[in-house]
PDB file of N, CA and C in Angstrom:
ATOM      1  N   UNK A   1      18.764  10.406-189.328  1.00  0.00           N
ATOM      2  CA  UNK A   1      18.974  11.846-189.288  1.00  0.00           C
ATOM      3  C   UNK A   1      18.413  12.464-188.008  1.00  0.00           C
ATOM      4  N   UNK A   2      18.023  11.606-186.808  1.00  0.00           N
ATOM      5  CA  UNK A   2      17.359  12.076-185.653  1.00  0.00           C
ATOM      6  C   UNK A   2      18.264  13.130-184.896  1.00  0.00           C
ATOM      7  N   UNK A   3      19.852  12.572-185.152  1.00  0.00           N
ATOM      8  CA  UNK A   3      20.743  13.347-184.240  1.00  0.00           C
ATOM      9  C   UNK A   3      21.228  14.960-184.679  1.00  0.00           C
ATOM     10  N   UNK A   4      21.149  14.712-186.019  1.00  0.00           N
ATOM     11  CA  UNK A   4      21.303  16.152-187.146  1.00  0.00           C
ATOM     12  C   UNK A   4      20.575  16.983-186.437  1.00  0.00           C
ATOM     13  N   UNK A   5      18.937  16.685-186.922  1.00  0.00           N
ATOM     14  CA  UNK A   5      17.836  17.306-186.225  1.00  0.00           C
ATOM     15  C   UNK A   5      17.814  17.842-184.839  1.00  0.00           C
ATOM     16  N   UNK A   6      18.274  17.058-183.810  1.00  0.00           N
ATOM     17  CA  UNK A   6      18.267  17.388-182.517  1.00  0.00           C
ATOM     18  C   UNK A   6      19.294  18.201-182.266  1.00  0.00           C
ATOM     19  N   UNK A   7      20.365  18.222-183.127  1.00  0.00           N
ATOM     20  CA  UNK A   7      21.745  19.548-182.786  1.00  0.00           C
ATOM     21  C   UNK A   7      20.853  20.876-183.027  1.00  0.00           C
ATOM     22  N   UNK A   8      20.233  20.327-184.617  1.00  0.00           N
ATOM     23  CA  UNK A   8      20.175  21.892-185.257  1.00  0.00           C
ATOM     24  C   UNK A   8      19.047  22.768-184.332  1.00  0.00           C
ATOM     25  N   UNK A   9      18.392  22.254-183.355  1.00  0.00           N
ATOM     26  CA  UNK A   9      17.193  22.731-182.713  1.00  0.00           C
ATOM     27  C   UNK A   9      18.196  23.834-182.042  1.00  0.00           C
ATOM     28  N   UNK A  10      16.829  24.956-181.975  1.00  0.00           N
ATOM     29  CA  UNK A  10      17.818  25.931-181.185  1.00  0.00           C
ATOM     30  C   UNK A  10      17.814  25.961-179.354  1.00  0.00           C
ATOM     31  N   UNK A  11      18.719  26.115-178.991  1.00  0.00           N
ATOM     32  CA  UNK A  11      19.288  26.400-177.628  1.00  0.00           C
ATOM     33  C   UNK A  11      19.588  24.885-177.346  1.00  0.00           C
ATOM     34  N   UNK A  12      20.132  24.214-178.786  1.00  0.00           N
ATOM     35  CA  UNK A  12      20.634  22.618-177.838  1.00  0.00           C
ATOM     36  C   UNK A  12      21.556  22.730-176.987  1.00  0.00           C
ATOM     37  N   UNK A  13      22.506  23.593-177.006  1.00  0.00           N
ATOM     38  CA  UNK A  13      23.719  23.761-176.065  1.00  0.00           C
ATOM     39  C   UNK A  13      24.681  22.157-176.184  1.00  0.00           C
ATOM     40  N   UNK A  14      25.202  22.316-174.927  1.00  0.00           N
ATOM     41  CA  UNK A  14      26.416  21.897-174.738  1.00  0.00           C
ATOM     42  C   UNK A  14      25.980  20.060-174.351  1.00  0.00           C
ATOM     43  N   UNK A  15      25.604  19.935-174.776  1.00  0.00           N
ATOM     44  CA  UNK A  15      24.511  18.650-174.810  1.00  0.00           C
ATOM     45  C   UNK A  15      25.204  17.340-175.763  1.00  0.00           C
ATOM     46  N   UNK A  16      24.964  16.040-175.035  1.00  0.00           N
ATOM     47  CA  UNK A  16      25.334  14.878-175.856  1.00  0.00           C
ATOM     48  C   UNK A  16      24.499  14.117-175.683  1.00  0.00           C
ATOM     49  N   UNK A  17      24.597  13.204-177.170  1.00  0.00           N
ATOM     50  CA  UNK A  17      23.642  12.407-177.452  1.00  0.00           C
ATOM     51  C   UNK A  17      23.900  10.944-177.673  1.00  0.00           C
ATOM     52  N   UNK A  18      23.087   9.824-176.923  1.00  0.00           N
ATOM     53  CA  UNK A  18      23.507   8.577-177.127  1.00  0.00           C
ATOM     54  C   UNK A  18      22.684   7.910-177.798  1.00  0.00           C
ATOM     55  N   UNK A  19      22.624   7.136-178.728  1.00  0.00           N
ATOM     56  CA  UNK A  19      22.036   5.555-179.044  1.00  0.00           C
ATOM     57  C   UNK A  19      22.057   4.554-178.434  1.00  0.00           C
ATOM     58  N   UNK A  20      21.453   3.960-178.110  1.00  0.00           N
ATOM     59  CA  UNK A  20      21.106   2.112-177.427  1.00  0.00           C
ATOM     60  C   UNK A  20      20.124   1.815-178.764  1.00  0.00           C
ATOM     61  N   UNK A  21      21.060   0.803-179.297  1.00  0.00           N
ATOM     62  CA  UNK A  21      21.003  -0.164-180.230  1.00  0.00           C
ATOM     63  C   UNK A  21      21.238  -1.374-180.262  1.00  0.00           C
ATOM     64  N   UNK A  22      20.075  -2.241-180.710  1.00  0.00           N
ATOM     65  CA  UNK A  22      20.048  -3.453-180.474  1.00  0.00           C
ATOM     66  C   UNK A  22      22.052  -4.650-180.640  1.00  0.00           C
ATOM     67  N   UNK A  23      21.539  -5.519-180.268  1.00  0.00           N
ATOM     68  CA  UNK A  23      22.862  -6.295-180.508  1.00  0.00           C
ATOM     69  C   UNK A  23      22.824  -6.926-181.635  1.00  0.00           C
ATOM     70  N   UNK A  24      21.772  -7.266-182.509  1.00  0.00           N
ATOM     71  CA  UNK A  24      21.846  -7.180-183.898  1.00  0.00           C
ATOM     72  C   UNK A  24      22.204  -6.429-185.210  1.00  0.00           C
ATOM     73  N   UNK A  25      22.328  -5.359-184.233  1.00  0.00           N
ATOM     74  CA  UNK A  25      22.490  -3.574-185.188  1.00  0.00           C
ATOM     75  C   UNK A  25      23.849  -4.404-186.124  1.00  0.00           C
ATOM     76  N   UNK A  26      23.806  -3.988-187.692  1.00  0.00           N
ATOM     77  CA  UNK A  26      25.489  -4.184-187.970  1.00  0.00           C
ATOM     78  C   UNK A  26      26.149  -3.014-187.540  1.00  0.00           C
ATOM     79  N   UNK A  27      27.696  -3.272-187.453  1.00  0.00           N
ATOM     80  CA  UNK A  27      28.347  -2.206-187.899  1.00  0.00           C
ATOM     81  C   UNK A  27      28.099  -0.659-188.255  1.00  0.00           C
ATOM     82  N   UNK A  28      28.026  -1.482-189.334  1.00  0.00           N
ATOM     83  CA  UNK A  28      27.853  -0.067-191.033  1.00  0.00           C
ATOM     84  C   UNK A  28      26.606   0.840-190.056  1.00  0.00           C
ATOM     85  N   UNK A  29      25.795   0.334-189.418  1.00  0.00           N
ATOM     86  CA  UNK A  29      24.384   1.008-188.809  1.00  0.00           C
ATOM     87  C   UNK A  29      24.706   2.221-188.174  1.00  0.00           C
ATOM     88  N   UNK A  30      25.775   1.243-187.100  1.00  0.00           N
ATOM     89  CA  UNK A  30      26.236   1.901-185.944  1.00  0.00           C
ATOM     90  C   UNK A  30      27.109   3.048-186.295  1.00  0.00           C
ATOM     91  N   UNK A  31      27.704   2.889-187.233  1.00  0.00           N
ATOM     92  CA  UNK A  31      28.901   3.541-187.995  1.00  0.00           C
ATOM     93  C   UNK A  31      28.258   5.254-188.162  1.00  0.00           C
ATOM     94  N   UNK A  32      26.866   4.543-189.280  1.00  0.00           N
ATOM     95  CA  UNK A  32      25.997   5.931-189.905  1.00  0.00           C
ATOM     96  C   UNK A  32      25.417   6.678-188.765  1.00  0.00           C
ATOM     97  N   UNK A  33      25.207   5.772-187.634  1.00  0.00           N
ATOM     98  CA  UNK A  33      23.993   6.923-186.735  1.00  0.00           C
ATOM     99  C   UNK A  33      25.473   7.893-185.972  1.00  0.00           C
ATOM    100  N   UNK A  34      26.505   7.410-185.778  1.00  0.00           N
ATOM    101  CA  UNK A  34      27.676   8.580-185.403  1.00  0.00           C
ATOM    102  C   UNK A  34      27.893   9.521-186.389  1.00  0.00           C
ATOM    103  N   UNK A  35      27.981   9.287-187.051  1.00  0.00           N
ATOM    104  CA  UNK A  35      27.864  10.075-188.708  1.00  0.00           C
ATOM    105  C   UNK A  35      27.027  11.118-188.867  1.00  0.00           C
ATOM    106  N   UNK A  36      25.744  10.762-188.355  1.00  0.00           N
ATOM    107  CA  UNK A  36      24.307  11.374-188.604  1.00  0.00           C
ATOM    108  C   UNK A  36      24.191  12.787-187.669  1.00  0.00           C
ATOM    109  N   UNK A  37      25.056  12.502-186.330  1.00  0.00           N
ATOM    110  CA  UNK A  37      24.889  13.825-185.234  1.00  0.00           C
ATOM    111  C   UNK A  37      25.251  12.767-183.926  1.00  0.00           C
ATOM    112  N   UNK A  38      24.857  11.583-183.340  1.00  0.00           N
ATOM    113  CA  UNK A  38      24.984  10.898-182.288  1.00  0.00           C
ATOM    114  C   UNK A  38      26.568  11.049-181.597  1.00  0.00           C
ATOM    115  N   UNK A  39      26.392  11.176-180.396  1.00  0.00           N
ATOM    116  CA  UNK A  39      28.378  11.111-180.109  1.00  0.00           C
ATOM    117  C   UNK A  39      28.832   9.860-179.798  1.00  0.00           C
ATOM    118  N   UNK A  40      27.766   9.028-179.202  1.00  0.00           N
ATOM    119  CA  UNK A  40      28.016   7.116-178.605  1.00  0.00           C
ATOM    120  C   UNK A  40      26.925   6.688-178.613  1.00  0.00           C
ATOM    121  N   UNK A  41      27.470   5.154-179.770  1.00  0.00           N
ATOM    122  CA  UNK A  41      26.481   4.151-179.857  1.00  0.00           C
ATOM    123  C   UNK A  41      26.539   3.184-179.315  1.00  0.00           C
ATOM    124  N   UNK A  42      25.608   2.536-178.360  1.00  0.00           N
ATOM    125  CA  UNK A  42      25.875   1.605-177.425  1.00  0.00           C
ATOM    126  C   UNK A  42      25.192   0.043-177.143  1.00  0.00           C
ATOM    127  N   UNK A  43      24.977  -0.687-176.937  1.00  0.00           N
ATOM    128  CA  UNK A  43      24.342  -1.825-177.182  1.00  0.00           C
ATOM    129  C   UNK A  43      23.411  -1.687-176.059  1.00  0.00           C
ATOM    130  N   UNK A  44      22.053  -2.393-176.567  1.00  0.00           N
ATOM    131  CA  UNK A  44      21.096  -1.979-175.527  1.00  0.00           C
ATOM    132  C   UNK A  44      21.702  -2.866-174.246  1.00  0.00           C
ATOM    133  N   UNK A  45      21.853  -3.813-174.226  1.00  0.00           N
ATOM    134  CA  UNK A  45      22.088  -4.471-173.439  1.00  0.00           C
ATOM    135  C   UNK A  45      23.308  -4.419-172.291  1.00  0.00           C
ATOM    136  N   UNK A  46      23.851  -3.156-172.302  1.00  0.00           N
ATOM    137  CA  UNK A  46      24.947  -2.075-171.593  1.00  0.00           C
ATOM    138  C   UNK A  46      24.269  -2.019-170.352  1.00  0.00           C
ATOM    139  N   UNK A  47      25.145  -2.338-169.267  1.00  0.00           N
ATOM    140  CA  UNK A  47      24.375  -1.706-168.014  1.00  0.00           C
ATOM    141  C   UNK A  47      24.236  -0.317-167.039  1.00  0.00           C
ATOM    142  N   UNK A  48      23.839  -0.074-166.636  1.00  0.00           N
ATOM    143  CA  UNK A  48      23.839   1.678-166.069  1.00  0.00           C
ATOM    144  C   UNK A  48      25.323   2.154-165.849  1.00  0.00           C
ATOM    145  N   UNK A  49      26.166   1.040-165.031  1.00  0.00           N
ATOM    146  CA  UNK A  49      27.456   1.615-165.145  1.00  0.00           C
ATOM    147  C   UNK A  49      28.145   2.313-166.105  1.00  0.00           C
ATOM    148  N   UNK A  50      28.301   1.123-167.654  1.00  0.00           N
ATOM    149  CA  UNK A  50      28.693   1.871-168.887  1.00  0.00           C
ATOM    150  C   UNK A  50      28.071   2.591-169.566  1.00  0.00           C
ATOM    151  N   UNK A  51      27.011   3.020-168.912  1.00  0.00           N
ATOM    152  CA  UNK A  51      26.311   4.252-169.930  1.00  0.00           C
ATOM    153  C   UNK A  51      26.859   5.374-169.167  1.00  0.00           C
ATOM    154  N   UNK A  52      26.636   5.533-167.763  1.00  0.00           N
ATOM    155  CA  UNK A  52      27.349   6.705-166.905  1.00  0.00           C
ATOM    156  C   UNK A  52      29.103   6.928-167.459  1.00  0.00           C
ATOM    157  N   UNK A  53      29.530   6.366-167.837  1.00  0.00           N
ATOM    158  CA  UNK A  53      30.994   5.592-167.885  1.00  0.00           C
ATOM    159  C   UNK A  53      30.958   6.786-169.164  1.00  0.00           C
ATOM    160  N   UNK A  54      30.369   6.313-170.354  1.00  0.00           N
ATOM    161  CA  UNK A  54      30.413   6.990-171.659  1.00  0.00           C
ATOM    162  C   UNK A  54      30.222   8.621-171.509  1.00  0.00           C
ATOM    163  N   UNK A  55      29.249   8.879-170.487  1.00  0.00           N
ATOM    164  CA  UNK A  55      28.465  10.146-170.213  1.00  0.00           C
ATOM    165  C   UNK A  55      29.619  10.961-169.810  1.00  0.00           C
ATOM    166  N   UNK A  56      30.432  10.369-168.944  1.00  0.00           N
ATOM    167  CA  UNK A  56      31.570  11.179-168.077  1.00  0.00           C
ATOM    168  C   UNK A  56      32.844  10.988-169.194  1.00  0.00           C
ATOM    169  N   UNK A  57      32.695  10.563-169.474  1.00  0.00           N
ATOM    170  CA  UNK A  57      34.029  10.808-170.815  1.00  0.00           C
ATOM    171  C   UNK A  57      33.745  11.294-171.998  1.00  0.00           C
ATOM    172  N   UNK A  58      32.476  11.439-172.259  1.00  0.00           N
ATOM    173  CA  UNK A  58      32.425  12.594-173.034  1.00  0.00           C
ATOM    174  C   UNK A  58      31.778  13.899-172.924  1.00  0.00           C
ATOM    175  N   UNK A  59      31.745  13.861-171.632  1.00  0.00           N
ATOM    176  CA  UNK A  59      31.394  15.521-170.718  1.00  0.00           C
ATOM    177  C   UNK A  59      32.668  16.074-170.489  1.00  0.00           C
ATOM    178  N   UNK A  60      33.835  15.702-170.452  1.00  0.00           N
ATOM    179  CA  UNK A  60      35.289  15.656-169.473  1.00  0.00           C
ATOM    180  C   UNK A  60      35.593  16.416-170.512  1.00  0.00           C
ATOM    181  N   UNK A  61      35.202  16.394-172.018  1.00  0.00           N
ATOM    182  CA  UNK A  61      35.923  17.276-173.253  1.00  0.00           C
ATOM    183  C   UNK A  61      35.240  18.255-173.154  1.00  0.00           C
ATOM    184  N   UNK A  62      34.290  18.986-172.747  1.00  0.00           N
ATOM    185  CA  UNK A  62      34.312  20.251-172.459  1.00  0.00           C
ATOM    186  C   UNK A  62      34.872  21.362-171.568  1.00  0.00           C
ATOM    187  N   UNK A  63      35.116  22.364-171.372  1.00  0.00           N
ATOM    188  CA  UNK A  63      35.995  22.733-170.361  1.00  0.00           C
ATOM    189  C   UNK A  63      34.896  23.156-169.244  1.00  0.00           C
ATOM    190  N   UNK A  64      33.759  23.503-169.364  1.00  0.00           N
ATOM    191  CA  UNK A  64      33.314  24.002-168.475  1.00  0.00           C
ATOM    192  C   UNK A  64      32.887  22.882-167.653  1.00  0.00           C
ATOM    193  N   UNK A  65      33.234  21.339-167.693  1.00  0.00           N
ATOM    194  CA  UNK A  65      33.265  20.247-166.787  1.00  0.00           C
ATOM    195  C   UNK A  65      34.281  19.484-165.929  1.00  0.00           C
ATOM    196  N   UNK A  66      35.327  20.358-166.469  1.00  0.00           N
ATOM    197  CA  UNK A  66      36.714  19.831-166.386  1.00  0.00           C
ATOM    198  C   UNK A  66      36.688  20.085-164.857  1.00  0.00           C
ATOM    199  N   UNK A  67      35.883  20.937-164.137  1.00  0.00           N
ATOM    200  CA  UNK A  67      36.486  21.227-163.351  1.00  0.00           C
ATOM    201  C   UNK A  67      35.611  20.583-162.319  1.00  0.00           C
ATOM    202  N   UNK A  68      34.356  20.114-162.441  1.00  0.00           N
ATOM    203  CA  UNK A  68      33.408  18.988-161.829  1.00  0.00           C
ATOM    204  C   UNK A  68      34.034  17.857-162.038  1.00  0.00           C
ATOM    205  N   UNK A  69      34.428  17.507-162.823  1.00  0.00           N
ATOM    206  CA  UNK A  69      34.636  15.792-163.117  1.00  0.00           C
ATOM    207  C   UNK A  69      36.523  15.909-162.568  1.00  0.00           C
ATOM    208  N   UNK A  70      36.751  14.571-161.897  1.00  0.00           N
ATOM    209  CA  UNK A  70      37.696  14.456-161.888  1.00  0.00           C
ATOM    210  C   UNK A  70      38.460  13.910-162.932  1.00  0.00           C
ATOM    211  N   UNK A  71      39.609  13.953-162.791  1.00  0.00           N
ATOM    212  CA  UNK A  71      40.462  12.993-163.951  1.00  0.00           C
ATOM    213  C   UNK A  71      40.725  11.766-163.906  1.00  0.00           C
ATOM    214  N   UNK A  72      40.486  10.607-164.826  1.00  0.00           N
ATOM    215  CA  UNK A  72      40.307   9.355-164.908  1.00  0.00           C
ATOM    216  C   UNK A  72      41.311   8.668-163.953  1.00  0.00           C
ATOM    217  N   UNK A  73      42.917   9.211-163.609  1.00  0.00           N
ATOM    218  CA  UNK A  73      43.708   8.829-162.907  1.00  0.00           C
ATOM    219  C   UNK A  73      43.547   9.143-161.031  1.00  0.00           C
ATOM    220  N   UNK A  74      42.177   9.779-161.274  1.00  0.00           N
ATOM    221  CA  UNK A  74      42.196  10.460-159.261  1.00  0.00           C
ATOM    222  C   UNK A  74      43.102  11.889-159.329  1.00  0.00           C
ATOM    223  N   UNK A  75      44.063  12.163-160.075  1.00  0.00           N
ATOM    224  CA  UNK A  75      44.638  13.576-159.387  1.00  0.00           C
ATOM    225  C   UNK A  75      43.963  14.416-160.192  1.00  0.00           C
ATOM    226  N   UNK A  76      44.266  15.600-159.230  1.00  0.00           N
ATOM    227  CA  UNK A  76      43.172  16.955-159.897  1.00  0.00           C
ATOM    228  C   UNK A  76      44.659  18.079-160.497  1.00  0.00           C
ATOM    229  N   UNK A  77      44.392  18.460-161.359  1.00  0.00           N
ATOM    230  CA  UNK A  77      45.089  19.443-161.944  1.00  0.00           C
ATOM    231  C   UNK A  77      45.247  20.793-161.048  1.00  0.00           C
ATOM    232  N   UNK A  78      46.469  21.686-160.861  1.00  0.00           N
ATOM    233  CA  UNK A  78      46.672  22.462-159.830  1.00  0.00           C
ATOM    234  C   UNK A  78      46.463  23.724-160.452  1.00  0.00           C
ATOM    235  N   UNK A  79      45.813  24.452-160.252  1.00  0.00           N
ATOM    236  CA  UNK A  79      45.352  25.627-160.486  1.00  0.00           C
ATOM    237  C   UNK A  79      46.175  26.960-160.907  1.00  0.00           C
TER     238      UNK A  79
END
């Protein structure tokens, strides 16, 4: 329930939250802590690339980033 908790705090804003979880974690674990409030659960053993990787694809669904982040294909949307 860590991730519940950390939404309901006030002024969390526009904020995402990850797990690094062991490579033993089951499933069902991984399943509940998305469940719980978390947006990506990830294996600890992930390297900096795919954690940045996760960060920017799920920043890209807000709009007020849309316009920092490019689009996964290189072209930028025309104004």
């Amino acid at each position: 329930m860590i991730g519940a908790r950390l939404r309901a705090k006030p002024q969390f804003g526009r904020r995402i939250l990850m797990a690094l979880m062991a490579d033993d974690v089951l499933e069902r674990d991984s399943r509940e802590a998305r469940l719980s409030g978390f947006d990506e659960t990830l294996s600890s053993t992930c390297s900096a690339r795919d954690i940045a990787a996760h960060i920017l694809r799920l920043l890209r669904g807000y709009p007020e980033y849309r316009c920092l982040l490019r689009a996964p294909n290189g072209r930028r949307k025309a104004a």
